[in-house]
Protein backbone atom coordinates (compact mmCIF):
# COMPACT_ATOMS: atom_id res chain seq x y z
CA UNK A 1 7.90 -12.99 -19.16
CA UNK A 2 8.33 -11.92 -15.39
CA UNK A 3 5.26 -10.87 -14.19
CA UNK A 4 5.50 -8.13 -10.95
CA UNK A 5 2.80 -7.61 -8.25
CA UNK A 6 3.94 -4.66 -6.37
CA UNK A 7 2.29 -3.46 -3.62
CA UNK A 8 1.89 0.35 -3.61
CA UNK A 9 2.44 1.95 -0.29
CA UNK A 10 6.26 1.22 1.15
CA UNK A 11 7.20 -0.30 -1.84
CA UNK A 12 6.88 2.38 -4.29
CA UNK A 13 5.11 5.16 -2.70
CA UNK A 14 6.28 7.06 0.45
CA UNK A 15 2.78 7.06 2.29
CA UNK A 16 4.68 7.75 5.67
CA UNK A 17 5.34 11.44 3.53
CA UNK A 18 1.97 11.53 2.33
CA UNK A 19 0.18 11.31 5.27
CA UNK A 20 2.79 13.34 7.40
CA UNK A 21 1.30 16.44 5.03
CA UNK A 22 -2.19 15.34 5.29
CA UNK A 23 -2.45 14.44 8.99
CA UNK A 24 -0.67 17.52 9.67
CA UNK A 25 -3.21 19.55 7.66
CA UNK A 26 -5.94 17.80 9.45
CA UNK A 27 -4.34 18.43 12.93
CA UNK A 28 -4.39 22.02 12.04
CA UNK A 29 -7.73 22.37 10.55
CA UNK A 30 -9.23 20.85 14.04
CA UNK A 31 -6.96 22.50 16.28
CA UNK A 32 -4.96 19.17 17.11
CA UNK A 33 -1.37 20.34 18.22
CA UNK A 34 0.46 17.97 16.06
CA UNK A 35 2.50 16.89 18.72
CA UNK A 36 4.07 13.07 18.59
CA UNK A 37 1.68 11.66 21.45
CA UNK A 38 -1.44 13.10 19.32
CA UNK A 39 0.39 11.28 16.42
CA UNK A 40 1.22 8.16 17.71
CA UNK A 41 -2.95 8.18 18.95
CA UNK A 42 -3.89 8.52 15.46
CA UNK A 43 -1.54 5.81 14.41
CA UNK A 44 -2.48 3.36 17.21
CA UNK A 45 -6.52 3.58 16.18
CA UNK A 46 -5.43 4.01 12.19
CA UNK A 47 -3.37 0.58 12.62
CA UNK A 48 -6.31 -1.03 14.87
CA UNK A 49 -9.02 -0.61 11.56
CA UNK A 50 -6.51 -1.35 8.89
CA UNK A 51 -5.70 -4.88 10.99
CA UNK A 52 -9.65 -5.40 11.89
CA UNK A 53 -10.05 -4.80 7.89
CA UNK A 54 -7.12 -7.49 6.81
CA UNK A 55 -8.66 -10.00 9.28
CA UNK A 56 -12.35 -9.18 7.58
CA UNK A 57 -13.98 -7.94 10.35
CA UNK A 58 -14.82 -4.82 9.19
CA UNK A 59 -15.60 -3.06 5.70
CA UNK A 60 -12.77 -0.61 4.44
CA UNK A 61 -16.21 2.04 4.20
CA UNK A 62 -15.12 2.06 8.24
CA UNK A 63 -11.85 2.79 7.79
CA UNK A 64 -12.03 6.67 6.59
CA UNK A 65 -14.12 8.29 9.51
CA UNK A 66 -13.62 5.70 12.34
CA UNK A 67 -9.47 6.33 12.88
CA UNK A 68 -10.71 9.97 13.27
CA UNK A 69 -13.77 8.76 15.80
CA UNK A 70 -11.24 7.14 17.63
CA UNK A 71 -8.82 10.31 17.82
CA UNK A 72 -11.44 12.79 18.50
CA UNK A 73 -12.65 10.12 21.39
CA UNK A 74 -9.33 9.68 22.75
CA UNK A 75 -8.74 13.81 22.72
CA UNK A 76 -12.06 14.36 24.05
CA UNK A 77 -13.61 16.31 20.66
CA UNK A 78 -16.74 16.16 19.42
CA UNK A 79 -16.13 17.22 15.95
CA UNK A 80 -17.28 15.67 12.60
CA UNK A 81 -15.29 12.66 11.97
CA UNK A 82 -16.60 11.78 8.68
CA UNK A 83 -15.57 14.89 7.51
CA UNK A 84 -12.45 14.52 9.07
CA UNK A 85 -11.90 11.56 6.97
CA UNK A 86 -13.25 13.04 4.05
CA UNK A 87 -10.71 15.88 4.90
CA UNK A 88 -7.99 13.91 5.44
CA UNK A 89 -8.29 11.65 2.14
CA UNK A 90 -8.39 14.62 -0.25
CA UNK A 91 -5.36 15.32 1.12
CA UNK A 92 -3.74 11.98 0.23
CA UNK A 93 -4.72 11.47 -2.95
CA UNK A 94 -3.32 15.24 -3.65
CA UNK A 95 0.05 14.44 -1.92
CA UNK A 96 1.07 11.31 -3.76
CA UNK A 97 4.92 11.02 -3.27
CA UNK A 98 7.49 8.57 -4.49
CA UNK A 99 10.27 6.94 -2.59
CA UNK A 100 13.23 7.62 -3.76
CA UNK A 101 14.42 6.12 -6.70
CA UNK A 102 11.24 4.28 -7.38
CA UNK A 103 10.19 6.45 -10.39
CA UNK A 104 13.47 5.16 -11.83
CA UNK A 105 13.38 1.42 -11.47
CA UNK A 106 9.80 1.65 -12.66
CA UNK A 107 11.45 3.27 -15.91
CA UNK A 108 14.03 0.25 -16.01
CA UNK A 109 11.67 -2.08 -15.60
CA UNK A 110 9.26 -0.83 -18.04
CA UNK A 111 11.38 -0.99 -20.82
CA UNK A 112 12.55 -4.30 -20.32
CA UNK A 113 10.76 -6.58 -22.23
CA UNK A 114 11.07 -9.47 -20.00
CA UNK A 115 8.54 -8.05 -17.59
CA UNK A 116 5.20 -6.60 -17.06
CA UNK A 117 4.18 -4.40 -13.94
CA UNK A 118 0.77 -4.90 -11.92
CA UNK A 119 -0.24 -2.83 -8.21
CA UNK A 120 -1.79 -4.93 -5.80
CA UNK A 121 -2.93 -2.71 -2.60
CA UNK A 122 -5.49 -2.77 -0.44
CA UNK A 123 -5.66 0.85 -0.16
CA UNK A 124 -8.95 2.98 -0.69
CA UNK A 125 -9.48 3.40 -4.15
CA UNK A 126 -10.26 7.29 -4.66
CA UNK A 127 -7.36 7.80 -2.81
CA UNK A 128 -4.97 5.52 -4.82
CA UNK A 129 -5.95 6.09 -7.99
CA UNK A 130 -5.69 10.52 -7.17
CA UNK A 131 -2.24 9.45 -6.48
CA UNK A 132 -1.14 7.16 -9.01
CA UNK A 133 -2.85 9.58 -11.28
CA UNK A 134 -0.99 13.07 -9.69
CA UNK A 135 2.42 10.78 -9.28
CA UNK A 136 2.14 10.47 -13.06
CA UNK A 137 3.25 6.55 -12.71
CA UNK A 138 -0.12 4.82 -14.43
CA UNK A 139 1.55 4.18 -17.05
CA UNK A 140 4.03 1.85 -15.59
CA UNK A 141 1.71 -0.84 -14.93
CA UNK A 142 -0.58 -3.05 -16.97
CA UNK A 143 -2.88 -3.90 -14.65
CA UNK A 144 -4.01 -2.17 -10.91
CA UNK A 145 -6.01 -4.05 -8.74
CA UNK A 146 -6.83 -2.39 -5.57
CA UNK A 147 -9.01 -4.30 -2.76
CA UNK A 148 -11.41 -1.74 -2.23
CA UNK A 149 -12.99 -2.09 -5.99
CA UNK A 150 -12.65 -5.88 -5.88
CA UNK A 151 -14.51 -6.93 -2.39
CA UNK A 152 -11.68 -9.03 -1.11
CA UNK A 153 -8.13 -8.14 0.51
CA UNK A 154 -5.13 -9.02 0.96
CA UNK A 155 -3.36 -11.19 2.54
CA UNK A 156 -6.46 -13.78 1.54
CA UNK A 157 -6.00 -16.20 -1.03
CA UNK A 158 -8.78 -15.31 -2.82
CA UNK A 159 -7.48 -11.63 -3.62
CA UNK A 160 -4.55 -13.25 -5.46
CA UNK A 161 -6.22 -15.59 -6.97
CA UNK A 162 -8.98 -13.42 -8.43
CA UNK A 163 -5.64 -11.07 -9.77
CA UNK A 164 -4.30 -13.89 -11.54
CA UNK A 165 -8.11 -15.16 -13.02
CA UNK A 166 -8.67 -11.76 -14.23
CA UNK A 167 -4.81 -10.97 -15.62
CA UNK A 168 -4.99 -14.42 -17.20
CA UNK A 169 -1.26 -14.82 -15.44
CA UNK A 170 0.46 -18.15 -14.77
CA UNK A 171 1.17 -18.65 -11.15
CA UNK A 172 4.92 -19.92 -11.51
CA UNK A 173 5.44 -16.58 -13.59
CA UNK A 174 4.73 -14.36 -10.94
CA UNK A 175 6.13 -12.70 -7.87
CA UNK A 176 5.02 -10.24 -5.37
CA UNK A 177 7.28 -7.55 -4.26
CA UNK A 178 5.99 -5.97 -1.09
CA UNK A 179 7.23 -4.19 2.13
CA UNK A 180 4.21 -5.90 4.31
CA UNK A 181 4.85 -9.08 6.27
CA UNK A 182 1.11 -9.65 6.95
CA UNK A 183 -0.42 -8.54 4.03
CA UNK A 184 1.88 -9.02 0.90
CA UNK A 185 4.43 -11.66 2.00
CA UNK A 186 1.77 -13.76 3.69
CA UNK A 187 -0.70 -12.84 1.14
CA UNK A 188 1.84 -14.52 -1.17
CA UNK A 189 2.49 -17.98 0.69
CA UNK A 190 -1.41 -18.34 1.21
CA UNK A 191 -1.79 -18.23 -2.74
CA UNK A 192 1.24 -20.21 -3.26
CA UNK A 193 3.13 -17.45 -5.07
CA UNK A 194 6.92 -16.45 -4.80
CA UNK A 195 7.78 -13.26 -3.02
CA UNK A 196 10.31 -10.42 -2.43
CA UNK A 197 10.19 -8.62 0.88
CA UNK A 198 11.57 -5.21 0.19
CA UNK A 199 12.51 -3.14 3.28
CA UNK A 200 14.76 -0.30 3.18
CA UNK A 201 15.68 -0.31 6.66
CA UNK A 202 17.42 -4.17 6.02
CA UNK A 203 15.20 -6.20 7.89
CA UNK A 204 14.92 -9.54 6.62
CA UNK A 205 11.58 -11.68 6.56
CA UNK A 206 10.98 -15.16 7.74
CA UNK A 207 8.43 -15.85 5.19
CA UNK A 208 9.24 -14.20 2.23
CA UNK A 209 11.53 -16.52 -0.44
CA UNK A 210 13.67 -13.17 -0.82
CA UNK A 211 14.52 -9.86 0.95
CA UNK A 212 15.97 -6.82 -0.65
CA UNK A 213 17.05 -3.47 1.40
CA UNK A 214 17.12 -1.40 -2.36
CA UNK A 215 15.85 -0.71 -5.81
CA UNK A 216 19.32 -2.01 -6.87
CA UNK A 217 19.14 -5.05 -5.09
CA UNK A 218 15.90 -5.75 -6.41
CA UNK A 219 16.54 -5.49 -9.95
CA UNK A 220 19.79 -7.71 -9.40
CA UNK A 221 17.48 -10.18 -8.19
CA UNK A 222 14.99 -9.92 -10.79
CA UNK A 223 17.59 -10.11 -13.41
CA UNK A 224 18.13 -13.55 -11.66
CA UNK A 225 14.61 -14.96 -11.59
CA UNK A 226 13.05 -13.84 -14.95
């Protein structure tokens, strides 16, 4: 038995299509003309925390109202910002969205006895599990393990390691299968686990033992390691 640690967001689910809807709705709630500078603001803040929070210098609590304290700051409004995150993760968790062809390898996969299916994602729990939940995918995986609910992230060794403990998995009969460089590929050397970079655009990583540009790719490969 094969046992898969997917990361969620790039590697199954299409955040970047989530949060175009629900930055777009926040935009317009606030009066933000959603314009590709006042994007690209929000993005530059947004990738700030998220790095600040993989390096453990801040708690992901931060993450939800701070990118919006830096966007109001940086647009010179004085709004809410806590709200604006509250806002703004309703609207994720009631946008989940699949990549394409995802909902089909999970299918393949999950009838094939040689594997079993975990998430590993250090997105914010409410807002995972309302999409995983509304994507109708649960099912697919015996195990999710998201950082928020666990107190430690990725790409730290102990997140993997406390996966593993609590799965009661072997670590030669594992491999993680994310889209992340810093978070899931390194995640994966610094616990001594095998890894699949997945990136649709075909970049390649450094790190990662493999790298896949498809769902068809990947199961090729898979059919190769199990």
């Amino acid at each position: 038995m094969l046992n898969l640690l997917f990361d969620a967001d790039g590697t199954l689910y299409d955040f970047k299509a989530t949060e175009k809807i629900a930055l777009s709705m926040v935009f317009d709630r606030y009066g933000i003309p959603f314009t590709k500078e006042n994007i690209e603001t929000y993005h530059t803040g947004n990738r700030r925390l998220w790095d600040d929070y993989e390096k453990g210098l801040i708690r992901q609590e931060e993450i939800p109202g701070g990118r919006f304290k830096l966007l109001f700051e940086a647009l010179g409004l004085t709004a809410d910002t806590n709200e604006a995150g509250n806002y703004y993760s309703k609207q994720l968790g009631d946008h989940g969205i699949m990549i394409d062809g995802a909902v089909d390898f999970l299918e393949r996969i999950s009838n094939d006895g040689r594997f079993l299916s975990y998430i590993i994602t250090n997105g914010i729990a409410d807002i995972q599990w309302a999409r995983f939940r509304g994507t109708g995918t649960t099912g697919y995986f015996k195990r999710v393990f998201i950082s928020g609910e666990m107190g430690v992230q990725k790409p730290r060794k102990e997140f993997f390691d406390r996966v593993l403990d609590e799965a009661g998995l072997e670590r030669d009969r594992c491999v993680v299968i994310g889209d992340s460089e810093n978070s899931d590929i390194q995640g994966a050397v610094n616990a001594g686990l095998r890894s699949i970079y997945i990136n649709f655009d075909g970049d390649v990583s450094a790190i990662a033992d493999y790298s896949v540009s498809s769902y068809g790719q990947l199961l090729s490969l898979l059919d190769d390691l199990v």
